[in-house]
N, C-alpha and C. Protein backbone atom coordinates (compact mmCIF):
# COMPACT_ATOMS: atom_id res chain seq x y z
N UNK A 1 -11.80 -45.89 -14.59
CA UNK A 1 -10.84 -46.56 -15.46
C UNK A 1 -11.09 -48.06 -15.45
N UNK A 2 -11.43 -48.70 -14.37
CA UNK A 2 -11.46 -50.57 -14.28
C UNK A 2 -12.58 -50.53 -14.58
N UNK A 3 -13.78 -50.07 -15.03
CA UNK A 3 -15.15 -50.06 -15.23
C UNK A 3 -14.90 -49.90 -17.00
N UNK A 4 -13.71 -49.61 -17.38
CA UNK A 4 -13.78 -49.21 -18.62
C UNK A 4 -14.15 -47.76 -19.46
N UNK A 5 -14.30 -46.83 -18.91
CA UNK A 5 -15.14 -45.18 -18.96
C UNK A 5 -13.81 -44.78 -19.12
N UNK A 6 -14.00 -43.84 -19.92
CA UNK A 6 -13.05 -42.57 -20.12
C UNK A 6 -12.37 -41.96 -18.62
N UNK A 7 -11.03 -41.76 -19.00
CA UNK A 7 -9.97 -41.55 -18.14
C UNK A 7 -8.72 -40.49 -18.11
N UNK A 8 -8.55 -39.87 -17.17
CA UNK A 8 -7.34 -39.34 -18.02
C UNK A 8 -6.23 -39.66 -16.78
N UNK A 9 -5.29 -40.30 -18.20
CA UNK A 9 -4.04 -40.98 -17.10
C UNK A 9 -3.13 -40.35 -16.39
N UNK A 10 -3.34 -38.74 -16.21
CA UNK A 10 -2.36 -38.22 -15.33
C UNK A 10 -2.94 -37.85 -14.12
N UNK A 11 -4.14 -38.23 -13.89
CA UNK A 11 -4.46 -37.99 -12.38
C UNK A 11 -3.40 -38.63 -11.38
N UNK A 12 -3.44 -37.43 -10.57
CA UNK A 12 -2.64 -38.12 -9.24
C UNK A 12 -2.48 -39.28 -9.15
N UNK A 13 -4.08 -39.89 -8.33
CA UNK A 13 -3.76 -41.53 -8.06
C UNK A 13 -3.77 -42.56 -9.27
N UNK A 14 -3.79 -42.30 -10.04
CA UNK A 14 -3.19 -43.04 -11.33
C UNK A 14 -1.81 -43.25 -11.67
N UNK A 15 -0.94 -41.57 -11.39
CA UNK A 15 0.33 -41.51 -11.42
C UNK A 15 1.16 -42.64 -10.18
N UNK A 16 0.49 -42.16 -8.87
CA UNK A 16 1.24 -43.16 -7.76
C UNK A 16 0.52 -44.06 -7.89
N UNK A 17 -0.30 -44.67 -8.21
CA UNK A 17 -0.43 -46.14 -8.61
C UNK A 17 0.19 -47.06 -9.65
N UNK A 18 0.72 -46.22 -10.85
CA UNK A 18 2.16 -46.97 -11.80
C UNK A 18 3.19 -46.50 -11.09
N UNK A 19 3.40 -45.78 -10.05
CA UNK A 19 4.87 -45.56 -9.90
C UNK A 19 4.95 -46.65 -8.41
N UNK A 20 4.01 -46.61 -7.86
CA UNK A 20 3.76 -48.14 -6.62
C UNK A 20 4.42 -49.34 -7.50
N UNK A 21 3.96 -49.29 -8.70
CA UNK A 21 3.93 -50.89 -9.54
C UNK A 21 5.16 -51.09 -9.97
N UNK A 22 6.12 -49.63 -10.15
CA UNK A 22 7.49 -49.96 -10.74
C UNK A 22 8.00 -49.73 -9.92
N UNK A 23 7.89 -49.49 -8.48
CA UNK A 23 8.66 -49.60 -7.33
C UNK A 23 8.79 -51.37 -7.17
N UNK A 24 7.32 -51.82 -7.05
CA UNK A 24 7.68 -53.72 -6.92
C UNK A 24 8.21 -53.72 -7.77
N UNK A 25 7.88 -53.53 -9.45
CA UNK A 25 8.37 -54.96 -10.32
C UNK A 25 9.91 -54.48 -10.60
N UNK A 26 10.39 -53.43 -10.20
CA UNK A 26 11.80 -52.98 -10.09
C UNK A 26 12.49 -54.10 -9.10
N UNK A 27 12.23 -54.06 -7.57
CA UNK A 27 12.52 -54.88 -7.28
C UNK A 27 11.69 -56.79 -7.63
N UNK A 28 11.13 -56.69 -7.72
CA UNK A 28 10.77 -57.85 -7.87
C UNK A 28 11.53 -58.61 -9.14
N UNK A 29 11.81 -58.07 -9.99
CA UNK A 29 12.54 -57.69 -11.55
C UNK A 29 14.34 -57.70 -10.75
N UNK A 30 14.66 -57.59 -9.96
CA UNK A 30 16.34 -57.98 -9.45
C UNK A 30 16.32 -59.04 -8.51
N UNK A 31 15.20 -60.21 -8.42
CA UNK A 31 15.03 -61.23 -7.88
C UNK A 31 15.32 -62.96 -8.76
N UNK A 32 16.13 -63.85 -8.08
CA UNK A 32 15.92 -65.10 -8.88
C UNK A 32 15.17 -65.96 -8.32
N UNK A 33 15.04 -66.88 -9.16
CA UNK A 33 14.06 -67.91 -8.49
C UNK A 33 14.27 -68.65 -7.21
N UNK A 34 15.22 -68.32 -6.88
CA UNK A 34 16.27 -69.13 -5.61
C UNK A 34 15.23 -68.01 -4.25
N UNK A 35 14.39 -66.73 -4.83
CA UNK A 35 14.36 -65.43 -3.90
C UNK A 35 12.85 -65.62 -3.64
N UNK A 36 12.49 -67.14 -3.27
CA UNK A 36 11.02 -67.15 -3.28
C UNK A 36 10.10 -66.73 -1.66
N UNK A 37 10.46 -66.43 -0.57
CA UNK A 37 10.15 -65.68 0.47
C UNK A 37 10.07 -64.37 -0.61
N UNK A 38 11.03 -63.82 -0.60
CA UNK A 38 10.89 -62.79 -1.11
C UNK A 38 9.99 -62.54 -2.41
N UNK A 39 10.27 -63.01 -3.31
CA UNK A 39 9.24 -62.94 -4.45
C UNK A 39 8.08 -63.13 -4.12
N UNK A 40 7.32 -63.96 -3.06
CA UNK A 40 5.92 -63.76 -2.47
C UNK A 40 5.57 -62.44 -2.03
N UNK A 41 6.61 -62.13 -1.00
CA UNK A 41 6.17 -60.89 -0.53
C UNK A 41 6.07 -59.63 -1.24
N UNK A 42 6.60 -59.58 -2.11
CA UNK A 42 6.34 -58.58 -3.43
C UNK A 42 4.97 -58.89 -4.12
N UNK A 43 4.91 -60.23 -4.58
CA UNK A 43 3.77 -60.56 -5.20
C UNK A 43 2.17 -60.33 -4.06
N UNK A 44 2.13 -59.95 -3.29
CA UNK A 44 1.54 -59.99 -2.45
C UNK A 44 1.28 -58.11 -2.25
N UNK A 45 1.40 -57.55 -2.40
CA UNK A 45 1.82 -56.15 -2.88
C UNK A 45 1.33 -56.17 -3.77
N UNK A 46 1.76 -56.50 -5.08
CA UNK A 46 1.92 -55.98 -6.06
C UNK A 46 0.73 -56.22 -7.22
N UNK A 47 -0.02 -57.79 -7.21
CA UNK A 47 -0.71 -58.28 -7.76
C UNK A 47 -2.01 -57.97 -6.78
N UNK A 48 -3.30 -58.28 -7.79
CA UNK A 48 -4.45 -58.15 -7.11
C UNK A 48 -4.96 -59.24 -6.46
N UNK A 49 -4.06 -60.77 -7.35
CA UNK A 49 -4.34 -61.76 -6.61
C UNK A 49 -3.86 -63.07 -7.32
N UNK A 50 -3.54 -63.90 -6.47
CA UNK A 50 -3.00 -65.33 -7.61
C UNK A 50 -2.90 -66.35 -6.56
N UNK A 51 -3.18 -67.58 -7.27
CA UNK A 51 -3.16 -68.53 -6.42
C UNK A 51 -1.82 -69.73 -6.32
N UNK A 52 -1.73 -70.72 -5.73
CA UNK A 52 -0.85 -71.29 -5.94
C UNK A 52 0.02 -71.99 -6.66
N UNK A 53 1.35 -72.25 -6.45
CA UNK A 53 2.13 -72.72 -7.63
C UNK A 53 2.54 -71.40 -8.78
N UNK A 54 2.13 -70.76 -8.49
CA UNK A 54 2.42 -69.46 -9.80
C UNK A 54 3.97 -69.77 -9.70
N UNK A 55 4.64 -69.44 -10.92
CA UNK A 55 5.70 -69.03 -11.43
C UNK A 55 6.11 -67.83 -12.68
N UNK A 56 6.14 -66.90 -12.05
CA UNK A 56 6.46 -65.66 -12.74
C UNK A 56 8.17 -64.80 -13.11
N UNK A 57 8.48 -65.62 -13.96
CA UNK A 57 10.14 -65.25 -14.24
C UNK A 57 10.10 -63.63 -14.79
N UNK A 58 11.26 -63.41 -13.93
CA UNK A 58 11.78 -61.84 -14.00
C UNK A 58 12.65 -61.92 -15.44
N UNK A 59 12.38 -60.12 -16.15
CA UNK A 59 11.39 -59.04 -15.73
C UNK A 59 9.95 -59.48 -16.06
N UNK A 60 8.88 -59.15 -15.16
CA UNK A 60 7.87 -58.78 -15.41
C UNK A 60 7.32 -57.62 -15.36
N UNK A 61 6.49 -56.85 -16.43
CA UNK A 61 6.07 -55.54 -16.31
C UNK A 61 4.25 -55.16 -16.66
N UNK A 62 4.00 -54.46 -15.42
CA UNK A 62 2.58 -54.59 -15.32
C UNK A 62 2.75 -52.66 -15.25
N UNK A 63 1.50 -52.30 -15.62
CA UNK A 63 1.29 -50.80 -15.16
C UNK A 63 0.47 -50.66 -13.67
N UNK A 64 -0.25 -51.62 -13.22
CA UNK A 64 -0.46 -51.00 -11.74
C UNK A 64 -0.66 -52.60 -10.96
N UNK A 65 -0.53 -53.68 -11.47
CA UNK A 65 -0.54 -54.77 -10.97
C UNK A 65 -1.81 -55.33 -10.27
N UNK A 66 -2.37 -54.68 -9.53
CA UNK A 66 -3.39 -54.45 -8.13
C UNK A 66 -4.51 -55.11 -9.22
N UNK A 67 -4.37 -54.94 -10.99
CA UNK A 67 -5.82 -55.62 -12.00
C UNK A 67 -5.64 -56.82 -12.50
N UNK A 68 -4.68 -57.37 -11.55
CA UNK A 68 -3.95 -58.74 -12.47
C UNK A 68 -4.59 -59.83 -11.38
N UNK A 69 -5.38 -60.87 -11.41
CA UNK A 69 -5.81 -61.58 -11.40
C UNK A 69 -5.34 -63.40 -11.84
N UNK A 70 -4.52 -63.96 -10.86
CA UNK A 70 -4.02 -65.28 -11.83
C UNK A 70 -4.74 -66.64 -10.65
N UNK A 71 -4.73 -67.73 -11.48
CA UNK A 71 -5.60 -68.63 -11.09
C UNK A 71 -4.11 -69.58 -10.42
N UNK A 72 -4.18 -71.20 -9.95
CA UNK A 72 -3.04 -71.57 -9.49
C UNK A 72 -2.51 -71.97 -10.59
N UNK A 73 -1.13 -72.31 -10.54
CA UNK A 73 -0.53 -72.84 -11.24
C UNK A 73 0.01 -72.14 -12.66
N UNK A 74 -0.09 -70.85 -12.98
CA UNK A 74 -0.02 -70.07 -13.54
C UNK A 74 1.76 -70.05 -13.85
N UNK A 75 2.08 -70.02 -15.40
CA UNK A 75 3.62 -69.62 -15.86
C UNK A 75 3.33 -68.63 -16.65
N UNK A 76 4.66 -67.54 -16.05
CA UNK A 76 4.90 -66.55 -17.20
C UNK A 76 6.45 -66.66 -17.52
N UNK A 77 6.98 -66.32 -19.02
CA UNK A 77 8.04 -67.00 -19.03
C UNK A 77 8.77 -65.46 -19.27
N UNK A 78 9.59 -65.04 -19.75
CA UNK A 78 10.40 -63.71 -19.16
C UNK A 78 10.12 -62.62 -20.15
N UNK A 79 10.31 -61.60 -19.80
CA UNK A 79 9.55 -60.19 -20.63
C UNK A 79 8.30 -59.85 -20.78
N UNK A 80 7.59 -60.64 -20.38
CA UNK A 80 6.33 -60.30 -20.47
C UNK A 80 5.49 -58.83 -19.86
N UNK A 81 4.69 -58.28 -20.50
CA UNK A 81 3.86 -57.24 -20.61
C UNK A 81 2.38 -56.85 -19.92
N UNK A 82 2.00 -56.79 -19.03
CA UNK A 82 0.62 -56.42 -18.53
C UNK A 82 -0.05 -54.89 -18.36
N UNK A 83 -0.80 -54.55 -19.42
CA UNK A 83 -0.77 -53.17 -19.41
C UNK A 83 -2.26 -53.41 -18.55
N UNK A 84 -2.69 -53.43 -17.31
CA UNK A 84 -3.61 -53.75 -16.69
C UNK A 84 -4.40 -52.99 -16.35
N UNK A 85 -4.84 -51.56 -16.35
CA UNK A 85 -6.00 -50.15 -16.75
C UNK A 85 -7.20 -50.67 -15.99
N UNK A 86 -7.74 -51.89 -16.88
CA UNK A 86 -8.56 -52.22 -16.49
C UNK A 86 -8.12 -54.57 -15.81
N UNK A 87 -9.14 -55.10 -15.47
CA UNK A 87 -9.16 -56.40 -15.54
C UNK A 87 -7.94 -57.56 -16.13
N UNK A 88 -7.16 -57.81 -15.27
CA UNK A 88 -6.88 -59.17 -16.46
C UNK A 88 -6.68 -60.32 -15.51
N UNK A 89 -7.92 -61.28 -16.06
CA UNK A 89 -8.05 -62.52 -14.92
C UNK A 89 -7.51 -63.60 -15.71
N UNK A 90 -6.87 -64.95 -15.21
CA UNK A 90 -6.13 -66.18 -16.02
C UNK A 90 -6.09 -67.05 -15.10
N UNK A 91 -7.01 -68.37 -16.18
CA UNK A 91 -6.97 -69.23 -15.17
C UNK A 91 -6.41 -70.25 -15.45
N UNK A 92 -6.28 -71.00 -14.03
CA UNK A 92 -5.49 -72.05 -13.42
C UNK A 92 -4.63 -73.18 -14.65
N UNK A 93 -3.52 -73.12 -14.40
CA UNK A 93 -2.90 -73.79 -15.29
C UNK A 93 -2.37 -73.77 -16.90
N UNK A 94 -2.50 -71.73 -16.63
CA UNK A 94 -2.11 -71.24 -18.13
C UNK A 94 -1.03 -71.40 -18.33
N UNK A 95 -0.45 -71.68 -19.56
CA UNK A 95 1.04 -71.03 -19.39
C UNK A 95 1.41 -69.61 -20.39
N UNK A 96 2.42 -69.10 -20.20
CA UNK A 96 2.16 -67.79 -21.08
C UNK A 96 3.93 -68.00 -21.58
N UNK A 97 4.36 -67.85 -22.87
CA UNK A 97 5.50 -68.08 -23.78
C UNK A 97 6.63 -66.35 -23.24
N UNK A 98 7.40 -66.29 -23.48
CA UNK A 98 7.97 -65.06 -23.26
C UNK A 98 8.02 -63.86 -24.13
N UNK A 99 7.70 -62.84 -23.56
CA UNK A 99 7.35 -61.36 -24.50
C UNK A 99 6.43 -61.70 -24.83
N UNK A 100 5.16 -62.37 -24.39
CA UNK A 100 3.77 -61.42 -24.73
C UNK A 100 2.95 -60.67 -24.25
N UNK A 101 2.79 -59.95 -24.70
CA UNK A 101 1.83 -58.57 -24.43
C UNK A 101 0.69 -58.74 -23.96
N UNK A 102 -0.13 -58.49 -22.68
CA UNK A 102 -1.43 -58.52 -22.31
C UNK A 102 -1.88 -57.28 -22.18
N UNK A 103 -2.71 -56.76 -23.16
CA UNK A 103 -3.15 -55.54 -23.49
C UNK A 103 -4.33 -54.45 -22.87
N UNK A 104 -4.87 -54.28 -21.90
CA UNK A 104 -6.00 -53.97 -21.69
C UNK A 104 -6.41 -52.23 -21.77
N UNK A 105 -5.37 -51.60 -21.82
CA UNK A 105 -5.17 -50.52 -21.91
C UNK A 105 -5.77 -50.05 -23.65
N UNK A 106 -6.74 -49.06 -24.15
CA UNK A 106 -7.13 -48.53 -25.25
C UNK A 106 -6.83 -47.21 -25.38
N UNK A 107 -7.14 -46.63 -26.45
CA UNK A 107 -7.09 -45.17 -27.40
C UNK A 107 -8.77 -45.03 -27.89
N UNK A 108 -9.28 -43.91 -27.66
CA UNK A 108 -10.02 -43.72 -28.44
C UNK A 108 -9.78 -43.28 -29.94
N UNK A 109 -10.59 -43.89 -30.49
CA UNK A 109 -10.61 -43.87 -31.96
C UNK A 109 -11.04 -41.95 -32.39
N UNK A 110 -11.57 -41.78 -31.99
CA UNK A 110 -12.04 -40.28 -32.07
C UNK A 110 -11.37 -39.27 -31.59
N UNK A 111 -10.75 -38.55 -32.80
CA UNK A 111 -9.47 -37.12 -32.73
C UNK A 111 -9.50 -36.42 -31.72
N UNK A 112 -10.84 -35.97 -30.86
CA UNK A 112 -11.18 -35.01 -30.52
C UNK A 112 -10.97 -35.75 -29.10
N UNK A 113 -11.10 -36.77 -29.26
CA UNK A 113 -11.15 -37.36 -27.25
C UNK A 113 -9.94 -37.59 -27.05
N UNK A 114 -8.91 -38.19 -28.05
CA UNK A 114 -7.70 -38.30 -27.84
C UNK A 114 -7.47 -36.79 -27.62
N UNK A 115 -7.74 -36.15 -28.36
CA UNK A 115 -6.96 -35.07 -28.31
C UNK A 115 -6.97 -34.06 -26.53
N UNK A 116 -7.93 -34.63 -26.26
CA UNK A 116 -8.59 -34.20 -24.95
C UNK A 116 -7.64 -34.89 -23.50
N UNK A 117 -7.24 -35.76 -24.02
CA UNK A 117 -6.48 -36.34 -23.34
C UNK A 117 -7.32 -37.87 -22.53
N UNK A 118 -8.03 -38.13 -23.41
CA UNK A 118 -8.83 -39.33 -22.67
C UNK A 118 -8.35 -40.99 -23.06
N UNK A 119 -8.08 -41.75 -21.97
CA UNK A 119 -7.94 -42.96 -22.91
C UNK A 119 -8.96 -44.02 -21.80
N UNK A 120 -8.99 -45.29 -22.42
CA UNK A 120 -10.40 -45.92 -21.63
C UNK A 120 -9.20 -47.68 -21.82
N UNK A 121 -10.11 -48.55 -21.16
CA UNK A 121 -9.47 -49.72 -21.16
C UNK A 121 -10.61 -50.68 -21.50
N UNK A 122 -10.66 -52.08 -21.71
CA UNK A 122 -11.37 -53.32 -21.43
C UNK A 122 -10.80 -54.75 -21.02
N UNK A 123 -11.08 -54.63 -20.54
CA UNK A 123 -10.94 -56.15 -19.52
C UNK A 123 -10.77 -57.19 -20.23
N UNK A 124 -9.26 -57.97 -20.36
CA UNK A 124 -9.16 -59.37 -20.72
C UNK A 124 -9.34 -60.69 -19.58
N UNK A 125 -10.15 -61.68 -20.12
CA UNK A 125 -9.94 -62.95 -19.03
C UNK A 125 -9.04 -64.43 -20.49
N UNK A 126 -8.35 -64.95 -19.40
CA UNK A 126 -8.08 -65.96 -20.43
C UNK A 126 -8.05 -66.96 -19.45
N UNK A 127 -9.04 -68.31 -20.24
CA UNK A 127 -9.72 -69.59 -19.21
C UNK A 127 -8.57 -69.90 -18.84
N UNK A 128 -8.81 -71.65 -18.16
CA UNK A 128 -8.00 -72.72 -17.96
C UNK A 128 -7.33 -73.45 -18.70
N UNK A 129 -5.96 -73.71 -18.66
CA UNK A 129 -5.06 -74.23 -19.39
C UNK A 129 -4.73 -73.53 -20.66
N UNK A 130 -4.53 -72.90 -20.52
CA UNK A 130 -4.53 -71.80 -22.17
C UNK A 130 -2.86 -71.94 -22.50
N UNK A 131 -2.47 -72.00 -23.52
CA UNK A 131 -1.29 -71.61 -23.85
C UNK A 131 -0.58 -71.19 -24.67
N UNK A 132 -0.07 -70.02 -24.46
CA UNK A 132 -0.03 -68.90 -25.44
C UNK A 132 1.24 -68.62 -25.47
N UNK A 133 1.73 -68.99 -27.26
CA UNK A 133 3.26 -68.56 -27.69
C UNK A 133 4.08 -67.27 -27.50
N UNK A 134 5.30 -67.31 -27.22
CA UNK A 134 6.25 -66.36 -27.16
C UNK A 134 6.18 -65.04 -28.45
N UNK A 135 6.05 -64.05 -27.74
CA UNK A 135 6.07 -62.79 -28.77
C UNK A 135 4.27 -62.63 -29.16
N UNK A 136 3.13 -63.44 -28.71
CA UNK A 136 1.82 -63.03 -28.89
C UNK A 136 1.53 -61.74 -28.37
N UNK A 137 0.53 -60.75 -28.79
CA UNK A 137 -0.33 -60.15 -28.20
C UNK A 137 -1.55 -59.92 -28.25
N UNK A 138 -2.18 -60.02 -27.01
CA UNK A 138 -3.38 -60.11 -26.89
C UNK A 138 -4.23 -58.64 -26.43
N UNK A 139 -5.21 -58.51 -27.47
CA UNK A 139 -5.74 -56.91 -27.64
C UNK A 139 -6.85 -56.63 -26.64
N UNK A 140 -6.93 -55.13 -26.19
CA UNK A 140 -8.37 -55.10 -25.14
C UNK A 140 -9.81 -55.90 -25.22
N UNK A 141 -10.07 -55.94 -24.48
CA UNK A 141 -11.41 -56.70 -24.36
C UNK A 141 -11.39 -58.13 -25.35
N UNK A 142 -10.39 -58.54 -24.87
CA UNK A 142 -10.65 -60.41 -25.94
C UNK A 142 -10.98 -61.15 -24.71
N UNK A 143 -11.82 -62.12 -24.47
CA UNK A 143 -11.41 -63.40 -24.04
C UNK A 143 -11.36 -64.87 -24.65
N UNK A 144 -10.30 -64.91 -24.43
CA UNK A 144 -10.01 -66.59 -24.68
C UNK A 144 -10.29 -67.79 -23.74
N UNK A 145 -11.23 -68.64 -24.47
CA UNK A 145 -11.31 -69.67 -23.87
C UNK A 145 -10.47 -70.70 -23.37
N UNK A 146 -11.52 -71.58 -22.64
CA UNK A 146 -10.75 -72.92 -21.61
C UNK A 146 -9.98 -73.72 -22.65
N UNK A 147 -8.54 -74.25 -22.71
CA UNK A 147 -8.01 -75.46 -23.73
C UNK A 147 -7.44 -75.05 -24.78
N UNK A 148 -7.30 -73.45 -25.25
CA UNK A 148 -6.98 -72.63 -26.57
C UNK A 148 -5.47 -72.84 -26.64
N UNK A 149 -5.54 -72.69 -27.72
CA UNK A 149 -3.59 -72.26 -27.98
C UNK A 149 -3.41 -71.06 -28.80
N UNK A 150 -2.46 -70.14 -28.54
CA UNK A 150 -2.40 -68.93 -28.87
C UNK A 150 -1.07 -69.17 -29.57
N UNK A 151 -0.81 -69.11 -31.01
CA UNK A 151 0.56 -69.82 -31.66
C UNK A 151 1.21 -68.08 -31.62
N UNK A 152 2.85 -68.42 -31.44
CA UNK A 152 3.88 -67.21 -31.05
C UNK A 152 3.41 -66.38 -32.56
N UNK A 153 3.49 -64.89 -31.62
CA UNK A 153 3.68 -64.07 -32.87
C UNK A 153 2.29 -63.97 -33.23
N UNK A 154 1.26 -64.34 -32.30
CA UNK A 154 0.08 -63.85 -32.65
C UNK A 154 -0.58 -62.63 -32.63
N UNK A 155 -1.34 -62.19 -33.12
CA UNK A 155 -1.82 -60.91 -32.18
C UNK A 155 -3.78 -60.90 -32.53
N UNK A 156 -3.96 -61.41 -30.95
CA UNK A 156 -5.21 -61.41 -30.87
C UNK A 156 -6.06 -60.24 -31.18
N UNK A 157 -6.92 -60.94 -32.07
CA UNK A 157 -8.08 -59.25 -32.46
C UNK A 157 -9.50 -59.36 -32.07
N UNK A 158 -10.01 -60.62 -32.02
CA UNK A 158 -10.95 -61.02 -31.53
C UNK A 158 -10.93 -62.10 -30.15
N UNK A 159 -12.06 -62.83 -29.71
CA UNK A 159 -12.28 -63.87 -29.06
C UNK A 159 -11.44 -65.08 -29.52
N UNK A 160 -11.41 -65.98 -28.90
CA UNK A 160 -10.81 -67.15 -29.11
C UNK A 160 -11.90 -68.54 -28.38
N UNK A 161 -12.64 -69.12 -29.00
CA UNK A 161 -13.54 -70.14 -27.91
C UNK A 161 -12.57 -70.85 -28.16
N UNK A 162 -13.03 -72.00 -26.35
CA UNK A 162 -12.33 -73.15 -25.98
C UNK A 162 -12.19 -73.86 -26.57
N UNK A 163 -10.85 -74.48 -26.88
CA UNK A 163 -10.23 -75.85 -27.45
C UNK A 163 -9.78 -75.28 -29.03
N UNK A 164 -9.89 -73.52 -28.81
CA UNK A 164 -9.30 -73.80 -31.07
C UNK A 164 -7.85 -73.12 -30.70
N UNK A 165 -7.14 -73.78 -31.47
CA UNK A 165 -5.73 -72.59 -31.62
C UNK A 165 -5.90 -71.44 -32.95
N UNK A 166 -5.15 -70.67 -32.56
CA UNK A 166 -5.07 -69.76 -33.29
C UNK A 166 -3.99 -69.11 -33.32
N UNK A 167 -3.41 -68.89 -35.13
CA UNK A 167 -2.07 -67.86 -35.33
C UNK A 167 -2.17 -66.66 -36.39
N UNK A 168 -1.41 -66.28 -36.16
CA UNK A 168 -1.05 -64.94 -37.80
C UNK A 168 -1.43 -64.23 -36.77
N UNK A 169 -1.44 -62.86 -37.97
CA UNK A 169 -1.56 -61.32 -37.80
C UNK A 169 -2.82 -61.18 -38.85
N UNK A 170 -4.05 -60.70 -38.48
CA UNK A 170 -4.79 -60.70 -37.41
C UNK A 170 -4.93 -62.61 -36.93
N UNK A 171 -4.69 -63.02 -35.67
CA UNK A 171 -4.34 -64.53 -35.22
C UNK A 171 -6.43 -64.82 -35.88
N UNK A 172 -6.28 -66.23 -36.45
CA UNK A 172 -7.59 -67.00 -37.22
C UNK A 172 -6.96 -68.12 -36.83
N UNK A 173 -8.53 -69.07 -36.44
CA UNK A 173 -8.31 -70.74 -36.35
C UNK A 173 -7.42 -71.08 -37.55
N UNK A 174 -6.05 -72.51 -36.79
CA UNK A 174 -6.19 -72.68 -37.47
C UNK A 174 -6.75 -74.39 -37.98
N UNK A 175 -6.69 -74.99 -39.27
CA UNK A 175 -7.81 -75.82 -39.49
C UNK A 175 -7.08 -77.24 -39.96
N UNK A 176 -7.46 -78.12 -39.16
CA UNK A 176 -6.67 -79.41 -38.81
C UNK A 176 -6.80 -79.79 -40.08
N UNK A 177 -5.71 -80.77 -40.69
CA UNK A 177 -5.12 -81.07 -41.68
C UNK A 177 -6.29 -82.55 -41.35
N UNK A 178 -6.72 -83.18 -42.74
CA UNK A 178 -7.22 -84.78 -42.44
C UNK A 178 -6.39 -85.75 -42.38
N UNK A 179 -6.39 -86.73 -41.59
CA UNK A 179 -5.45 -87.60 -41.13
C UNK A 179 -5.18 -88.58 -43.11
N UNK A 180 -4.32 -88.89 -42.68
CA UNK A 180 -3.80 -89.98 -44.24
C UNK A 180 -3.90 -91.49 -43.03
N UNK A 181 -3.80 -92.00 -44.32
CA UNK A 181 -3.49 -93.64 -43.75
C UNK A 181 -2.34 -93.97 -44.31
């Protein structure tokens, strides 16, 4: 499944590995910011890894946590989504808007594999300093570059290189206005 290969999500350790993840973010999810001993020690559990300064406002909801990857200084602002299957690394000094979706989890396109019961994932990374509006989502296998802005209500379909913003449905650069005098 973290390699990205066909999967089927009711294996055992698949099952107690989302039900591990909604045991933390259950509790971790009836914690305030005042509960920071405690909110480490959950995060410490629960995530695969993050560095300092993180701030992660409750609820947060991940499917197995253990693929979540955050750099220091990292904000998530409340509702937010990590469907984590496979990879999702973010670095240092992102901030992330509230209710957006980090997607890594897929469907095969083909009747016959769905139908089989198979689903597969790809790995999102999003650089340094990134900052990405409230209500975005970001689709399997994108990465976004170092300096990007992700405008709310996006929904990533492709890549994003460093330093462009991008909005709409499917989210496209968008293209700086020329200055007047």
């Amino acid at each position: 499944m973290i390699a990205g290969e066909l999967y089927r999500p009711g294996d055992a350790a698949l099952v107690a590995g989302r039900a591990r993840s909604q045991a933390l973010q259950r509790d971790y999810n009836a914690t305030t910011v005042a509960d920071t001993d405690k909110r480490k020690a959950i995060l410490d559990q629960w995530l695969g890894g993050y560095g300092s300064g993180c701030a992660l406002r409750a609820p947060l909801y991940t499917d197995y946590g253990s693929n979540i990857y955050l750099g220091d200084d990292v904000f998530f602002n409340y509702g937010c989504v990590l469907l984590d299957v496979c990879a999702i690394r973010i670095g240092d000094k992102t901030q992330i808007g509230p209710m957006v979706q980090i997607l890594t989890a897929d469907h095969p396109r083909d009747a016959a594999t769905r139908d089989a019961g198979l689903e597969f994932g790809r790995a999102i990374t999003i650089g340094r300093n990134v900052w990405i509006g409230g209500g975005a989502i970001i689709l399997p296998g994108i990465g976004i570059g170092d300096d990007a802005v992700i405008g709310a209500g996006a929904v990533v379909t492709h890549d994003v290189p460093a330093g462009i913003t991008v909005a709409g449905n499917p989210a496209r650069p968008l293209v700086a206005k020329p200055a007047t005098d």
